[in-house]
Protein backbone atom coordinates (compact mmCIF):
# COMPACT_ATOMS: atom_id res chain seq x y z
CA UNK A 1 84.95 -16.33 4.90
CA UNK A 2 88.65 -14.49 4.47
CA UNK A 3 88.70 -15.87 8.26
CA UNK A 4 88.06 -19.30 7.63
CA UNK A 5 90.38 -19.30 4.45
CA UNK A 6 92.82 -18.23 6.44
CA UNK A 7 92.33 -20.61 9.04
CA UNK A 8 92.71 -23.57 6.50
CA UNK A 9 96.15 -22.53 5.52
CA UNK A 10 97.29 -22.30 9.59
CA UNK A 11 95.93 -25.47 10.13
CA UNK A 12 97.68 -26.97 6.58
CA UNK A 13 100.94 -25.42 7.89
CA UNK A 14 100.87 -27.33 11.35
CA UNK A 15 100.02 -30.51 9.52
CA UNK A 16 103.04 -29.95 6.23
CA UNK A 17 105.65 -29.11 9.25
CA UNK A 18 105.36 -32.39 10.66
CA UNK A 19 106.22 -31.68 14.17
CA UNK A 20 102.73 -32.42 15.39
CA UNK A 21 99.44 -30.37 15.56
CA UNK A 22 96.42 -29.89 17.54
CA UNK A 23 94.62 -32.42 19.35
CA UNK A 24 91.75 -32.31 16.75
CA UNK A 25 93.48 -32.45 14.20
CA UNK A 26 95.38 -35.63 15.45
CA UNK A 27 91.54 -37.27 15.28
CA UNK A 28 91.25 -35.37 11.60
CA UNK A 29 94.73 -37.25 10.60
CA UNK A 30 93.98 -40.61 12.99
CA UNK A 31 90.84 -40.95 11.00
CA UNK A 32 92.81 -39.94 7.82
CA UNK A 33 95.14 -42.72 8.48
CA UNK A 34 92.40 -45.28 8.78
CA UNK A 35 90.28 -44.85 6.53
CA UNK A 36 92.04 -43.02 3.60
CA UNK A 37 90.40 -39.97 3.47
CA UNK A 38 92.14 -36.49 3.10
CA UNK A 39 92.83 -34.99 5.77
CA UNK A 40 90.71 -31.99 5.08
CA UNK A 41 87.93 -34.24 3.96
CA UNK A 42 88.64 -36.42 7.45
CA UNK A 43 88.21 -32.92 9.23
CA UNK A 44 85.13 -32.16 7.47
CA UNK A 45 83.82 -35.38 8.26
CA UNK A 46 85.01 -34.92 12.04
CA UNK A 47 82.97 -31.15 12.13
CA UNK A 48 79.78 -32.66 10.92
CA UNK A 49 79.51 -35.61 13.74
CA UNK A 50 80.45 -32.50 16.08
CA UNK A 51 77.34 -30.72 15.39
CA UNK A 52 75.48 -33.34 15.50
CA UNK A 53 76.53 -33.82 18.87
CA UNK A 54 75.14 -30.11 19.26
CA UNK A 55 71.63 -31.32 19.13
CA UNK A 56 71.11 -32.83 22.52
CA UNK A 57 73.10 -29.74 23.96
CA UNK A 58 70.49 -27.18 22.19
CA UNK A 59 73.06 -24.88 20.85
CA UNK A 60 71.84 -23.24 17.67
CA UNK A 61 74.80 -22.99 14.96
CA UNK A 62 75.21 -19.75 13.23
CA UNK A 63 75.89 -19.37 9.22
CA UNK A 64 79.46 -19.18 10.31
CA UNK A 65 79.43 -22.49 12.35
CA UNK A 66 78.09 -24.53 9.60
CA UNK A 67 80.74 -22.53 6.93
CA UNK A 68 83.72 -23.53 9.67
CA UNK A 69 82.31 -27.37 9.37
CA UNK A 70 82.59 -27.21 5.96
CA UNK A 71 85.06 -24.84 4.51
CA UNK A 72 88.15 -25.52 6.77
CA UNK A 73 88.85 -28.67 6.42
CA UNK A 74 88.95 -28.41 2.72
CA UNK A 75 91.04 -24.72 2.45
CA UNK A 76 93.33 -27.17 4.23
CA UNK A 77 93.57 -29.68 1.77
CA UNK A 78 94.18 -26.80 -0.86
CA UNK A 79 96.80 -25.14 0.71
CA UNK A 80 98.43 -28.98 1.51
CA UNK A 81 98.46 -29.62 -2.13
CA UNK A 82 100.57 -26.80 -2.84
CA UNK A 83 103.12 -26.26 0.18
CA UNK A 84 106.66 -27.38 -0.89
CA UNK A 85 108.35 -29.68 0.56
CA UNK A 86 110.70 -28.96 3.99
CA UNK A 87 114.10 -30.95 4.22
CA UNK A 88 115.46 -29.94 7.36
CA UNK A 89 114.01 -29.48 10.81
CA UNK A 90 114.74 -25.72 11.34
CA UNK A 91 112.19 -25.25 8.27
CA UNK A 92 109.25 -27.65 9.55
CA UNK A 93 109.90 -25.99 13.37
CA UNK A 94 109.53 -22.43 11.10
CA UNK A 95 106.39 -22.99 9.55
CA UNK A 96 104.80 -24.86 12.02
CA UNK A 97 105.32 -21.72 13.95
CA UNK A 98 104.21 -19.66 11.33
CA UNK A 99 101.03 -21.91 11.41
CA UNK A 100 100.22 -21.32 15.20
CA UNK A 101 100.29 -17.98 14.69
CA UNK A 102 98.05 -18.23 11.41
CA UNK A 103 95.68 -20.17 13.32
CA UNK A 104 95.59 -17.40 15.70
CA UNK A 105 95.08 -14.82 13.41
CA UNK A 106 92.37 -16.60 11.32
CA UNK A 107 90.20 -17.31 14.84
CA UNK A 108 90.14 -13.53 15.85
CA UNK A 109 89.06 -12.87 12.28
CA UNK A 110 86.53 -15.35 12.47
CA UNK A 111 84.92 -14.63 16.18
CA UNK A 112 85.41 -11.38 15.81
CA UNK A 113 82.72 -11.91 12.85
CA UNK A 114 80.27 -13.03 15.41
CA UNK A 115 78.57 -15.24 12.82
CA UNK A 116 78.43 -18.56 15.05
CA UNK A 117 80.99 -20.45 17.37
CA UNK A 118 83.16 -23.33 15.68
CA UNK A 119 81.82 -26.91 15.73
CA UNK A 120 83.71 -27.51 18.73
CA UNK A 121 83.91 -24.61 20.29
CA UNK A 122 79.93 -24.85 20.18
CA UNK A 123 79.81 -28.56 21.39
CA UNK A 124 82.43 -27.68 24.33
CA UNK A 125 80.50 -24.37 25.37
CA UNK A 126 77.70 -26.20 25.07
CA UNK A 127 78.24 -29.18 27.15
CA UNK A 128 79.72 -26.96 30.13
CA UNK A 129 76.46 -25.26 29.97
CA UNK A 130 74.94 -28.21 30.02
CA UNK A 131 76.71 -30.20 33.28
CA UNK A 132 77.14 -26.81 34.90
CA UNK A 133 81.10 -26.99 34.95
CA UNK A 134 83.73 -24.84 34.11
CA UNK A 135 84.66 -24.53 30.66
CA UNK A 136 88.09 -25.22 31.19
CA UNK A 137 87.89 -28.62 32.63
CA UNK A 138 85.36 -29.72 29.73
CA UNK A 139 87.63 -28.29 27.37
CA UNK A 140 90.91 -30.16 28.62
CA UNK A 141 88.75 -33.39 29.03
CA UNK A 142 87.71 -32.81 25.30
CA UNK A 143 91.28 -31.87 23.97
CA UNK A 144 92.62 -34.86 26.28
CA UNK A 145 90.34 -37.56 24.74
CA UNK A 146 90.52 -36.78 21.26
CA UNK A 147 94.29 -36.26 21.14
CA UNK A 148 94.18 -39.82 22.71
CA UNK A 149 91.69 -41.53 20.07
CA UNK A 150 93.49 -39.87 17.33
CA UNK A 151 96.89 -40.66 18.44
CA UNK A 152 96.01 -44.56 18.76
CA UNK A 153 94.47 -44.23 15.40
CA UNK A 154 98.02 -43.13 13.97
CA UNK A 155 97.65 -39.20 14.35
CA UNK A 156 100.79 -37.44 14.90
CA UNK A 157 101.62 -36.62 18.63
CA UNK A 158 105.01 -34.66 18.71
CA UNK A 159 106.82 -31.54 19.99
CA UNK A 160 104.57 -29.02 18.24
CA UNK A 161 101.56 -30.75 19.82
CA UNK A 162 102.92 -29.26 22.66
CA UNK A 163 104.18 -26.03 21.36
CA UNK A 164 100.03 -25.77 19.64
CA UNK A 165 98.68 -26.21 23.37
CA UNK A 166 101.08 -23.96 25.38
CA UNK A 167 100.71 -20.63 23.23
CA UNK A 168 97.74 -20.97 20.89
CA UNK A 169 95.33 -19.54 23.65
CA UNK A 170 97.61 -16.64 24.33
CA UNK A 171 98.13 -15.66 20.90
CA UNK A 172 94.51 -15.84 20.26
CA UNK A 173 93.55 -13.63 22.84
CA UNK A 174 96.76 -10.64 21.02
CA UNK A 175 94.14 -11.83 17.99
CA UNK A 176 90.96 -10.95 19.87
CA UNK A 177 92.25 -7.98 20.78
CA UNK A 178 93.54 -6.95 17.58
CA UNK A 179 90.14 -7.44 15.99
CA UNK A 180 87.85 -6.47 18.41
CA UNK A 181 84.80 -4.91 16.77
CA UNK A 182 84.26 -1.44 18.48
CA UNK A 183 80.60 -1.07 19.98
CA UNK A 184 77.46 1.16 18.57
């Protein structure tokens, strides 16, 4: 739960900087922008049709999976309330940043609680499983399309959309490592 608590307030720091954030949380904010909803709530909204796309994939969600779908979205929405405001870029490149990294942190916490993959973690594993290719291409074909629907829906695609994709895998792995759970 710390994990996921965590995890809202990396993925509340992206958004606040306003540099740009991850590609599914461009859909989150696309969808946000259309319809009105927070963005947290939007995100929420966003994890739930994800695991419904689990079903035809037969990937079982774990108590964690269903608490990521959930919980993030709105620990977001807290921690957006009550982030002041930035006035000059130096501060939103800063704690964007300081987001990435919090995002990082907050993942090894929460797979290193082996409670169930993310929402779409789960639906990506699962549909490489499922069409037998690697997971890298299904991820980047997921990542590509819903940074594209989300950016024509009025998500923000800038520099730190970038930044997110080129070192968030990297510092997740220093993450993994860092809270690997030892065996026996």
């Amino acid at each position: 739960m710390a994990g996921l608590f965590v995890y809202g307030l990396g993925v509340a720091l992206t958004v606040h900087a306003g540099i740009g954030i991850a590609p599914w949380d461009v859909l989150a904010q696309g969808i946000s922008v259309q319809t009105g909803l927070s963005f947290g709530v939007a995100t929420v909204a966003v994890s739930i049709l994800v695991l419904v796309c689990w079903i035809p994939l037969k990937v079982k969600p774990g108590f964690g999976t269903v608490a990521n779908a959930l919980l993030v979205g709105l620990f977001a929405d807290f921690w957006l309330m009550i982030l002041p405001d930035l006035t000059a870029y130096w501060q939103q490149l800063a704690v964007f940043m300081l987001g990435v990294v919090v995002v990082a942190i907050a993942t090894g916490l929460y797979i290193s609680s082996r409670l169930g993959s993310g929402p779409r973690d789960g639906l990506m594993q699962g549909t490489a499983n499922t069409l037998d290719k690697p997971f890298w291409i299904v991820r980047t074909a997921f990542e590509g399309s819903v940074l594209t629907i989300g950016w024509l829906m009025g998500g923000q695609v800038r520099e730190g959309t970038l930044i997110f994709a080129v070192t968030i895998g990297y510092l997740v792995q220093i993450s993994l490592k860092a809270f690997k759970i030892p065996k026996g």
